[in-house]
PDB file of N, CA and C in Angstrom:
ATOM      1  N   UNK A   1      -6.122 -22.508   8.974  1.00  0.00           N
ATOM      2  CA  UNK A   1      -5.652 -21.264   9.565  1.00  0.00           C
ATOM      3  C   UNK A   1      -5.527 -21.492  11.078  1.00  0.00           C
ATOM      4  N   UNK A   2      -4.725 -21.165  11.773  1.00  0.00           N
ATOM      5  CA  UNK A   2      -4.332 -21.286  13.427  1.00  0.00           C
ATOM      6  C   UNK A   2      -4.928 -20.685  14.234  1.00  0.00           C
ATOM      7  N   UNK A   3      -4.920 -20.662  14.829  1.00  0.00           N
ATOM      8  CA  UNK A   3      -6.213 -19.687  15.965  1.00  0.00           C
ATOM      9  C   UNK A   3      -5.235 -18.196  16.110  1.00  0.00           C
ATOM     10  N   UNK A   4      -4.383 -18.439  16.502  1.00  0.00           N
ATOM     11  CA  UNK A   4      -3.640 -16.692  16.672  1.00  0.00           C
ATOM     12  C   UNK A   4      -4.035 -15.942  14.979  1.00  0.00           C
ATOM     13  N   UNK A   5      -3.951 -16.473  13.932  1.00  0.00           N
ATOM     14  CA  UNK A   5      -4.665 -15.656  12.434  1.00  0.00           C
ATOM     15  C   UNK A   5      -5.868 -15.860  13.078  1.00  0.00           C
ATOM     16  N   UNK A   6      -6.503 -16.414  13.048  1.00  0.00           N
ATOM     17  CA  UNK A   6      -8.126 -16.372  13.108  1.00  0.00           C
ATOM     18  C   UNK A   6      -8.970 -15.359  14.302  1.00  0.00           C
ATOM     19  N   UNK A   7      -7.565 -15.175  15.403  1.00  0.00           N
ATOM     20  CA  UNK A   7      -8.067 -14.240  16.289  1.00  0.00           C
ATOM     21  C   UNK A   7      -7.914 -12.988  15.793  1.00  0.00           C
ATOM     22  N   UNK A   8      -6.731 -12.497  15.284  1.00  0.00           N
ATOM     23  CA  UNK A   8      -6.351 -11.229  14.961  1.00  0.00           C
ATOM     24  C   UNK A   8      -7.318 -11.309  13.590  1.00  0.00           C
ATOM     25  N   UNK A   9      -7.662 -11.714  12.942  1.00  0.00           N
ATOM     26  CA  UNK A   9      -8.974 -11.357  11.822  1.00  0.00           C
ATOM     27  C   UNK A   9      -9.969 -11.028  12.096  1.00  0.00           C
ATOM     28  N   UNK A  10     -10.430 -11.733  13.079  1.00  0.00           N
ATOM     29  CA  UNK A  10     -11.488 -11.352  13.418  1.00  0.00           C
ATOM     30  C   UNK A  10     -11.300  -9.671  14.512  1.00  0.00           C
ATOM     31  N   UNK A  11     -10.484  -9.764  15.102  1.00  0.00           N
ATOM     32  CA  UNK A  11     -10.276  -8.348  15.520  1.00  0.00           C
ATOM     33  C   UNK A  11      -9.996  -7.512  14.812  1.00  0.00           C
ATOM     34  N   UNK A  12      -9.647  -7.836  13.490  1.00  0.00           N
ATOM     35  CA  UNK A  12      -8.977  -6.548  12.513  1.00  0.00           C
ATOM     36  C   UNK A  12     -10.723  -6.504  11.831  1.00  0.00           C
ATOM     37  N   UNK A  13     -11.902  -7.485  11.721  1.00  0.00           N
ATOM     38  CA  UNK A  13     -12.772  -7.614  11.050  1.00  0.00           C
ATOM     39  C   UNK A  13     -13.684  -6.197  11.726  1.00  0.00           C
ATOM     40  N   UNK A  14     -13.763  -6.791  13.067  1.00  0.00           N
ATOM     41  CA  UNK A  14     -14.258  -5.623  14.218  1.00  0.00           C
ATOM     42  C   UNK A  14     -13.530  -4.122  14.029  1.00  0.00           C
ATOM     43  N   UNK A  15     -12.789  -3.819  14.029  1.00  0.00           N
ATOM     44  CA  UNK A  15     -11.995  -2.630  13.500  1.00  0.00           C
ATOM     45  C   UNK A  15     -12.834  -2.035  12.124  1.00  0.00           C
ATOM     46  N   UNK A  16     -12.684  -3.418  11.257  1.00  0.00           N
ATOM     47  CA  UNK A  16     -13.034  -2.476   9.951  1.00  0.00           C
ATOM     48  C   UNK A  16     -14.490  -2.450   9.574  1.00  0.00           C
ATOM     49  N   UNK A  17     -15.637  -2.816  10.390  1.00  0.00           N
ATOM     50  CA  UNK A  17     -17.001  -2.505  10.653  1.00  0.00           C
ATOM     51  C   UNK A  17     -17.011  -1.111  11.099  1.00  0.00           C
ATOM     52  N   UNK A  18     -16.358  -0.927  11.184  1.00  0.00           N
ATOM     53  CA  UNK A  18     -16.167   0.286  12.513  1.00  0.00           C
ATOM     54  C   UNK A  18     -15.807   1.638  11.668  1.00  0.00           C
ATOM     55  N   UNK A  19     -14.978   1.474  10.440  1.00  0.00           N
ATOM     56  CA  UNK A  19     -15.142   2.637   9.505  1.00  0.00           C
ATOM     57  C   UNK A  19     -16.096   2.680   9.151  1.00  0.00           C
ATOM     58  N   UNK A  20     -16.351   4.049   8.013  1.00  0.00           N
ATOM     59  CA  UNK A  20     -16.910   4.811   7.548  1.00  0.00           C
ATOM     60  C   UNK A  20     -17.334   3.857   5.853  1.00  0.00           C
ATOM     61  N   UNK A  21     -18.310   3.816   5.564  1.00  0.00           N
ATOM     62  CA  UNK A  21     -18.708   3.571   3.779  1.00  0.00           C
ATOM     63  C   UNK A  21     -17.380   3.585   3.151  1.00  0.00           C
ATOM     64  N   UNK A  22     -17.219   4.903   3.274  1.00  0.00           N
ATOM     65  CA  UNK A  22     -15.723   5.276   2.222  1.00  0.00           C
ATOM     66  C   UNK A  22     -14.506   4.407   2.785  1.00  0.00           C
ATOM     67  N   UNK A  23     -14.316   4.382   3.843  1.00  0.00           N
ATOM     68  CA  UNK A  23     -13.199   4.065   4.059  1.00  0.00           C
ATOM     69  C   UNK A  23     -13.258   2.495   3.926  1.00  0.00           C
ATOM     70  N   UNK A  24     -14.482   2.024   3.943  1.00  0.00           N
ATOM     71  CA  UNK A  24     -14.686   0.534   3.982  1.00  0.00           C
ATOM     72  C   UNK A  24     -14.416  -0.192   2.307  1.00  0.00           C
ATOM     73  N   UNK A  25     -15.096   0.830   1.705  1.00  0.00           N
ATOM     74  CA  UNK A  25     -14.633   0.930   0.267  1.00  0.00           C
ATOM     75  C   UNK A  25     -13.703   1.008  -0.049  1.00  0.00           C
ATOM     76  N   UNK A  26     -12.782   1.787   0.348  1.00  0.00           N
ATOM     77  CA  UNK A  26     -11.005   2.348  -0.174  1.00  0.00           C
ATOM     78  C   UNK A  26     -10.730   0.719   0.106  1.00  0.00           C
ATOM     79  N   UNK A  27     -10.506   0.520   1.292  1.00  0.00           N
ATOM     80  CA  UNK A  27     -10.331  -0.815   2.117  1.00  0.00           C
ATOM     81  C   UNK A  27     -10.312  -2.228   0.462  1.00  0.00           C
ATOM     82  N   UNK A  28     -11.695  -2.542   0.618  1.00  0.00           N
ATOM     83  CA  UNK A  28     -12.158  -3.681  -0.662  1.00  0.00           C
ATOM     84  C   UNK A  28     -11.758  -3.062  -2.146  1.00  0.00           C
ATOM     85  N   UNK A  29     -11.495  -1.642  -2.294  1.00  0.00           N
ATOM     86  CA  UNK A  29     -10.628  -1.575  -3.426  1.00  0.00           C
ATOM     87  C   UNK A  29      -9.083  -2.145  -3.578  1.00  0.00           C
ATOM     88  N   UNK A  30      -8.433  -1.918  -2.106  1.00  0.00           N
ATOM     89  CA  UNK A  30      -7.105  -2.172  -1.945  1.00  0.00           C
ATOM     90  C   UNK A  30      -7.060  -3.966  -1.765  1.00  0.00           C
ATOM     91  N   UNK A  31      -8.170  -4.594  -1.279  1.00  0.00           N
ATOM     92  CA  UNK A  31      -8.056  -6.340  -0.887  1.00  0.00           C
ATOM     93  C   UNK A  31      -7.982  -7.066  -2.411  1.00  0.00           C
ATOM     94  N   UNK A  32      -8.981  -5.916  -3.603  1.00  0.00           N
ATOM     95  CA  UNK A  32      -9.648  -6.608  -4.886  1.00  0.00           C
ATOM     96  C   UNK A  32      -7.831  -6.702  -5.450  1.00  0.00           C
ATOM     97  N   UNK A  33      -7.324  -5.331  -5.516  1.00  0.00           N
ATOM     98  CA  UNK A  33      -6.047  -5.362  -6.029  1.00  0.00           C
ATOM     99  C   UNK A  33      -4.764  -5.836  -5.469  1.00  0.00           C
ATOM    100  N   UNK A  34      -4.906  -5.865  -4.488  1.00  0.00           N
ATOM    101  CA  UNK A  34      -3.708  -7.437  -3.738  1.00  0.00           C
ATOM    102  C   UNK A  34      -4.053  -8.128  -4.360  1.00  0.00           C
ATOM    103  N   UNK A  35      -5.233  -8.962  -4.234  1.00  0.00           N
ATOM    104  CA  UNK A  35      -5.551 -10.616  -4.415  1.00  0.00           C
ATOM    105  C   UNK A  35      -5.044 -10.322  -5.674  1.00  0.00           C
ATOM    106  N   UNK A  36      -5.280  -9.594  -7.080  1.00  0.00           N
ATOM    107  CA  UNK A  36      -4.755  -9.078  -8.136  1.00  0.00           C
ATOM    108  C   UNK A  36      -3.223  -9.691  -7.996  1.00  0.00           C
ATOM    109  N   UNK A  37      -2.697  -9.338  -7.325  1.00  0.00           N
ATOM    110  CA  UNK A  37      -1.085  -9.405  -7.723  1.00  0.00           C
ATOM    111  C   UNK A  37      -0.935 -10.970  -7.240  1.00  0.00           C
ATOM    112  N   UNK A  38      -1.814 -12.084  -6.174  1.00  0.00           N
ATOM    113  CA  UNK A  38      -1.021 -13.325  -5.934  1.00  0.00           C
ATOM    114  C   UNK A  38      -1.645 -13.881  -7.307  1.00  0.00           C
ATOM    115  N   UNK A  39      -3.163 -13.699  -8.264  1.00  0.00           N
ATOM    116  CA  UNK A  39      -3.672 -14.567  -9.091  1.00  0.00           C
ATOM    117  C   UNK A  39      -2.772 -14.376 -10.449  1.00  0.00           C
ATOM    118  N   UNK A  40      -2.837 -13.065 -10.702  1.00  0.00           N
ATOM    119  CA  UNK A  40      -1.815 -12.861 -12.032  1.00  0.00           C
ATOM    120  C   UNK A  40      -0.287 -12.186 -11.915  1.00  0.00           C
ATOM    121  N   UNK A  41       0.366 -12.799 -12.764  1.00  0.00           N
ATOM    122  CA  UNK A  41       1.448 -12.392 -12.681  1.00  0.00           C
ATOM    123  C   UNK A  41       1.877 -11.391 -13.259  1.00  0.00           C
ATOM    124  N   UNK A  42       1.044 -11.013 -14.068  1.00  0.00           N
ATOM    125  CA  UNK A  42       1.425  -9.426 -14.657  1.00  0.00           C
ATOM    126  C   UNK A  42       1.259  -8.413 -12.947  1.00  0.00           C
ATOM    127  N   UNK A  43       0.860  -8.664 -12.464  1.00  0.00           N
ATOM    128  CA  UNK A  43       0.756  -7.893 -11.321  1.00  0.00           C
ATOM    129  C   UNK A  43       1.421  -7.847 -10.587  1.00  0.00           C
ATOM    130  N   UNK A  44       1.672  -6.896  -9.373  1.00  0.00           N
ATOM    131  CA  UNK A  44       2.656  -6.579  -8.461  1.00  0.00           C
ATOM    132  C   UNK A  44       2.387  -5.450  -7.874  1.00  0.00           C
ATOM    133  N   UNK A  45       2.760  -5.742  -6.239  1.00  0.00           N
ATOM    134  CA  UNK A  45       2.831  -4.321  -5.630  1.00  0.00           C
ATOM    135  C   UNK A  45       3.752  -4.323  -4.357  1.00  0.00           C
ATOM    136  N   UNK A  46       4.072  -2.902  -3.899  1.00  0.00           N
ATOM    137  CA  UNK A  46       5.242  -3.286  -2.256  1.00  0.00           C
ATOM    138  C   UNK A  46       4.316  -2.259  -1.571  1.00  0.00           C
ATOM    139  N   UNK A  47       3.812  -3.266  -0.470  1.00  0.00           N
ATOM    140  CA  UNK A  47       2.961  -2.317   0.489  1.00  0.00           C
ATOM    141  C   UNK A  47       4.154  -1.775   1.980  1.00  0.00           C
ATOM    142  N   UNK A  48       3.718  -0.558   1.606  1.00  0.00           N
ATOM    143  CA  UNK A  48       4.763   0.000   3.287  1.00  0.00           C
ATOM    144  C   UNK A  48       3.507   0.438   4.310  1.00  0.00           C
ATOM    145  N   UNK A  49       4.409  -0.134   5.494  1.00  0.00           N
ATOM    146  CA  UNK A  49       3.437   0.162   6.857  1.00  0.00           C
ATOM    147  C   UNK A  49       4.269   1.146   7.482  1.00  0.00           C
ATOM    148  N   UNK A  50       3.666   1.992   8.010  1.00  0.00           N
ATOM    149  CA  UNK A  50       4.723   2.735   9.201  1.00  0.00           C
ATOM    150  C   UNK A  50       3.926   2.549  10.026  1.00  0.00           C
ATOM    151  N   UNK A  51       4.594   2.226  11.169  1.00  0.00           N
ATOM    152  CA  UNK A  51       3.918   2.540  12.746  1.00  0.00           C
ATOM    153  C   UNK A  51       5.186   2.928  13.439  1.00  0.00           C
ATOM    154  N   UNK A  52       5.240   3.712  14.592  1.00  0.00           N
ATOM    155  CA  UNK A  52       6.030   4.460  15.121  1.00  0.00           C
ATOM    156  C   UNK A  52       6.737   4.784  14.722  1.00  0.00           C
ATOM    157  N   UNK A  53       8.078   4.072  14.776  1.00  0.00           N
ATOM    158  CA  UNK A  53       9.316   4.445  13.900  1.00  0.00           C
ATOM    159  C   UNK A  53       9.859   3.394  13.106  1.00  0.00           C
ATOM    160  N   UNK A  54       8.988   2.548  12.943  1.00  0.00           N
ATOM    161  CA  UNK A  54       9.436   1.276  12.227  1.00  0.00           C
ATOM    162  C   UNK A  54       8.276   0.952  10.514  1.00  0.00           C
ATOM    163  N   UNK A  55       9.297   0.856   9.770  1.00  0.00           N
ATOM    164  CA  UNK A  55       8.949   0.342   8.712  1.00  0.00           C
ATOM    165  C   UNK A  55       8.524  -1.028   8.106  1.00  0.00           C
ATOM    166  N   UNK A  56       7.626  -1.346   7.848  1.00  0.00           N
ATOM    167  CA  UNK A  56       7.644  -2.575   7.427  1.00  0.00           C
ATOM    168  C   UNK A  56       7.090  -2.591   5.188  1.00  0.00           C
ATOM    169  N   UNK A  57       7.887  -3.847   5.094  1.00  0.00           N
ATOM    170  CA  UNK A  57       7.705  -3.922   3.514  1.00  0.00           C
ATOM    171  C   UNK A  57       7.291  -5.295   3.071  1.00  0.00           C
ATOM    172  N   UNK A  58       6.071  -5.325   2.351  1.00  0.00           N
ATOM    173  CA  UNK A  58       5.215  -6.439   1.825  1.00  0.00           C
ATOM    174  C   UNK A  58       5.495  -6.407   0.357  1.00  0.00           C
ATOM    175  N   UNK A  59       5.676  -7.150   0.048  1.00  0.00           N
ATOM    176  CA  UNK A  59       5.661  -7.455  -1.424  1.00  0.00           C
ATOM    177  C   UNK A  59       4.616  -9.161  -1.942  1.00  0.00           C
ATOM    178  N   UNK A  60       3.780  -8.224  -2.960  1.00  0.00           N
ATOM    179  CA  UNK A  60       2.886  -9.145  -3.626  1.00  0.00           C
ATOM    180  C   UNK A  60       3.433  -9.408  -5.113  1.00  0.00           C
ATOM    181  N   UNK A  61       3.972 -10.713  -5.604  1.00  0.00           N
ATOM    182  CA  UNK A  61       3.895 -11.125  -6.763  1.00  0.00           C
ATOM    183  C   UNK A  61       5.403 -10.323  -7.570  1.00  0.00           C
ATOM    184  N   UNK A  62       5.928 -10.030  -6.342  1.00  0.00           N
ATOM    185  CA  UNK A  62       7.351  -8.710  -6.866  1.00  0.00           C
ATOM    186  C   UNK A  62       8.604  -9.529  -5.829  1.00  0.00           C
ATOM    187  N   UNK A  63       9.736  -9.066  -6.736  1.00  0.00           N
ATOM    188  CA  UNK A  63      10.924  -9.659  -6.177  1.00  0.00           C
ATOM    189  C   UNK A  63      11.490  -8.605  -5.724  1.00  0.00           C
ATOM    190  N   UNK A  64      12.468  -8.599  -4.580  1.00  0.00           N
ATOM    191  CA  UNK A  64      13.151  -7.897  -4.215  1.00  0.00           C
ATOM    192  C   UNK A  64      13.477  -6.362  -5.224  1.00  0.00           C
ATOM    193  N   UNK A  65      13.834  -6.862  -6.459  1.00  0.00           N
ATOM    194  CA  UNK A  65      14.306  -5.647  -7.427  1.00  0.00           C
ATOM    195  C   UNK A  65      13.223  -5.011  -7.498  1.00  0.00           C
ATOM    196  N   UNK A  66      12.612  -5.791  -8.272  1.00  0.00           N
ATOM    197  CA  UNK A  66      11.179  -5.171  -8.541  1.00  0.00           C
ATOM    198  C   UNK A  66      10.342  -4.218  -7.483  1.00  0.00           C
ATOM    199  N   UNK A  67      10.551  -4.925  -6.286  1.00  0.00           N
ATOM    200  CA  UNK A  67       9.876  -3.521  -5.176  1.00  0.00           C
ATOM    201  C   UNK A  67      10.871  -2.428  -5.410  1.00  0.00           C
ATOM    202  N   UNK A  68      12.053  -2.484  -5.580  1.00  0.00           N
ATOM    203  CA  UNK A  68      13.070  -1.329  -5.537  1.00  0.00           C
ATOM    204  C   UNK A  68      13.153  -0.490  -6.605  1.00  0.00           C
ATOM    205  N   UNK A  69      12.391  -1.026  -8.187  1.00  0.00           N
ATOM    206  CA  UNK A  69      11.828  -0.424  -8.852  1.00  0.00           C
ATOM    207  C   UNK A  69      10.376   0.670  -8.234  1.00  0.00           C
ATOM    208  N   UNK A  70       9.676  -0.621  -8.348  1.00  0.00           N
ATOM    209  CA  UNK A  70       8.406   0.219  -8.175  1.00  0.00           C
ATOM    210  C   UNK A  70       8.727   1.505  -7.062  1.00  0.00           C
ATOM    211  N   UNK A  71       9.199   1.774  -6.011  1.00  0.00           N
ATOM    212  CA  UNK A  71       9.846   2.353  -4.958  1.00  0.00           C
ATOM    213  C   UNK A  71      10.170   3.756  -5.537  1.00  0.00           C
ATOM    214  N   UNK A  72      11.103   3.172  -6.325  1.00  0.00           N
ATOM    215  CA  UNK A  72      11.925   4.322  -7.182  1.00  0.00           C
ATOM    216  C   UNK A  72      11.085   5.080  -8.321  1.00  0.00           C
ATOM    217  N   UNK A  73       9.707   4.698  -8.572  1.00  0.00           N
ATOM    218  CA  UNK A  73       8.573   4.912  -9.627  1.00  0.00           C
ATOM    219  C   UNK A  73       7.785   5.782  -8.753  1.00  0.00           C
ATOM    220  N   UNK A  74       7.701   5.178  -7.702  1.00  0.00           N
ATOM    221  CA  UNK A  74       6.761   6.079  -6.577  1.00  0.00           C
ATOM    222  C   UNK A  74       7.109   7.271  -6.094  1.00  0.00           C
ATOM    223  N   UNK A  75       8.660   7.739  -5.903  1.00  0.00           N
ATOM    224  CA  UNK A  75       9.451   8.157  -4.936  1.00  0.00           C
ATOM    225  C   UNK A  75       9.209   9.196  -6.644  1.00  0.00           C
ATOM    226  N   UNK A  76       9.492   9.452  -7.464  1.00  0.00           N
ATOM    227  CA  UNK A  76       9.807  10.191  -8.768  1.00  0.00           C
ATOM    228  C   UNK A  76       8.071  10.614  -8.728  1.00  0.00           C
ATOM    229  N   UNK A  77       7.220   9.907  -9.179  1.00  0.00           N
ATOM    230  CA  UNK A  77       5.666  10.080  -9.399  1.00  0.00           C
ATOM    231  C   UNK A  77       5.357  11.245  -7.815  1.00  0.00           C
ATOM    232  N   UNK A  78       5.527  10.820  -7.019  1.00  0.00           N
ATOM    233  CA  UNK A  78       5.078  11.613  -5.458  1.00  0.00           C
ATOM    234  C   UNK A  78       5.405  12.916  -5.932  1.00  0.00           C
ATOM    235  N   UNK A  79       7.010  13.262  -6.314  1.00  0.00           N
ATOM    236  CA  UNK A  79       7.990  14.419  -6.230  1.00  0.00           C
ATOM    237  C   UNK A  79       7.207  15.151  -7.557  1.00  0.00           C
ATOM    238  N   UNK A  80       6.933  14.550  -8.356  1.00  0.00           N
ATOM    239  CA  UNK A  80       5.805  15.108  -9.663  1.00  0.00           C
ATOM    240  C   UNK A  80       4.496  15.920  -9.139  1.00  0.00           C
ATOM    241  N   UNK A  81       4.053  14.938  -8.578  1.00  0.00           N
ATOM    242  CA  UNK A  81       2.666  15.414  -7.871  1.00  0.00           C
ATOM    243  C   UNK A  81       2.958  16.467  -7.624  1.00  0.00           C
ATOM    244  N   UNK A  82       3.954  16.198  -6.071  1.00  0.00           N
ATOM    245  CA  UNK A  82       4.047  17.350  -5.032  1.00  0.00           C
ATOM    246  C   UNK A  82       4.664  19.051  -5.393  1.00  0.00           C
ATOM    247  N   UNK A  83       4.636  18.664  -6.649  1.00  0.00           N
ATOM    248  CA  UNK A  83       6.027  19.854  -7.047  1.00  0.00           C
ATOM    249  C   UNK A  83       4.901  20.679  -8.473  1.00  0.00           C
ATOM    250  N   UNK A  84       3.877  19.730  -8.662  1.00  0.00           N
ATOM    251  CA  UNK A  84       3.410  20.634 -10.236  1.00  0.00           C
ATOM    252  C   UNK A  84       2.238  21.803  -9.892  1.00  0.00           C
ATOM    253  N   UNK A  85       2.085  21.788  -8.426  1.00  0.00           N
ATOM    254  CA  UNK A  85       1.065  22.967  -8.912  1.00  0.00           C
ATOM    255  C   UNK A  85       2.105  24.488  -7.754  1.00  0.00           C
ATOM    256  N   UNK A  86       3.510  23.934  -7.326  1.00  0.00           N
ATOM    257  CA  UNK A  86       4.612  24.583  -6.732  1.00  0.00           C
ATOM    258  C   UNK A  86       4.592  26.037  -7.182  1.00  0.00           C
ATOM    259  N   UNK A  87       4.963  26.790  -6.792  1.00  0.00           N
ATOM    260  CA  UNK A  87       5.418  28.163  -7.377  1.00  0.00           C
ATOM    261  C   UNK A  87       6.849  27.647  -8.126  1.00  0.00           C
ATOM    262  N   UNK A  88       6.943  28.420  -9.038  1.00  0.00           N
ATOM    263  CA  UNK A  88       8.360  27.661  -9.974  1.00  0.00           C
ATOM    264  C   UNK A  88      10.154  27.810  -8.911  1.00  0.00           C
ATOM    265  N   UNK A  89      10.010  28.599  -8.134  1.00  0.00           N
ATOM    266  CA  UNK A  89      11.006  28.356  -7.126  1.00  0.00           C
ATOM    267  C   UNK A  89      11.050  26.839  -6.392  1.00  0.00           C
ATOM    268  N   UNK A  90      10.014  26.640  -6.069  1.00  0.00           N
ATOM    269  CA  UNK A  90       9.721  25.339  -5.694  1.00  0.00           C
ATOM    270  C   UNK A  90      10.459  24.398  -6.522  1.00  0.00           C
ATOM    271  N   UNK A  91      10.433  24.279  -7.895  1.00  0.00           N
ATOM    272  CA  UNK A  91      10.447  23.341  -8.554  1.00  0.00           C
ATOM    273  C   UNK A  91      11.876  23.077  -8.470  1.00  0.00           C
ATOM    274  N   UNK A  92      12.937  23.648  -7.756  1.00  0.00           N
ATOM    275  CA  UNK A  92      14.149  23.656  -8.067  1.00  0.00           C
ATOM    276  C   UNK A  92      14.974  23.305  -7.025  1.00  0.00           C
ATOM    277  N   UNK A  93      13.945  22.895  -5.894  1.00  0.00           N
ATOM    278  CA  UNK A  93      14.756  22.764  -4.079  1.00  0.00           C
ATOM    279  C   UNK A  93      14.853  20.941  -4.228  1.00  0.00           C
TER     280      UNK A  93
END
């Protein structure tokens, strides 16, 4: 590993001492299920970052389509969520 990774790890390491139990947890739930998607191949995921106004897109163990699936799984599942406990006017905008 190069020293510019090894610096920013260790600064991202310092950062994440620095949460909360829970959040340190959410955290090692989300590292257990990455590593998940490089060991098996049944697995896959497309991680999105936003920071300011810029997007960024990671893909583990997924091809181009395949994030544009999963995307399109997410984008339908969210609109489910967000819409089922709606007043039924809602359900129709």
């Amino acid at each position: 590993m190069d020293k510019e990774i090894k610096d920013h790890w260790e600064r991202s390491m310092e950062m994440l001492m620095a949460l909360s139990p829970a959040k340190r947890k959410h955290f090692a739930l989300l590292l257990v299920n990455l590593a998940d998607c490089y060991a098996d191949d049944g697995v896959m995921a497309t991680v999105l970052i936003s920071r300011d106004d810029n997007l960024m897109m990671f893909s583990a163990g997924a091809t181009e389509f395949e994030c544009a699936e999963m995307l399109q799984r997410a984008n339908e599942l969210v609109q489910e969520v967000a819409t089922s406990d709606a007043p039924p006017k809602e359900m129709f905008n």
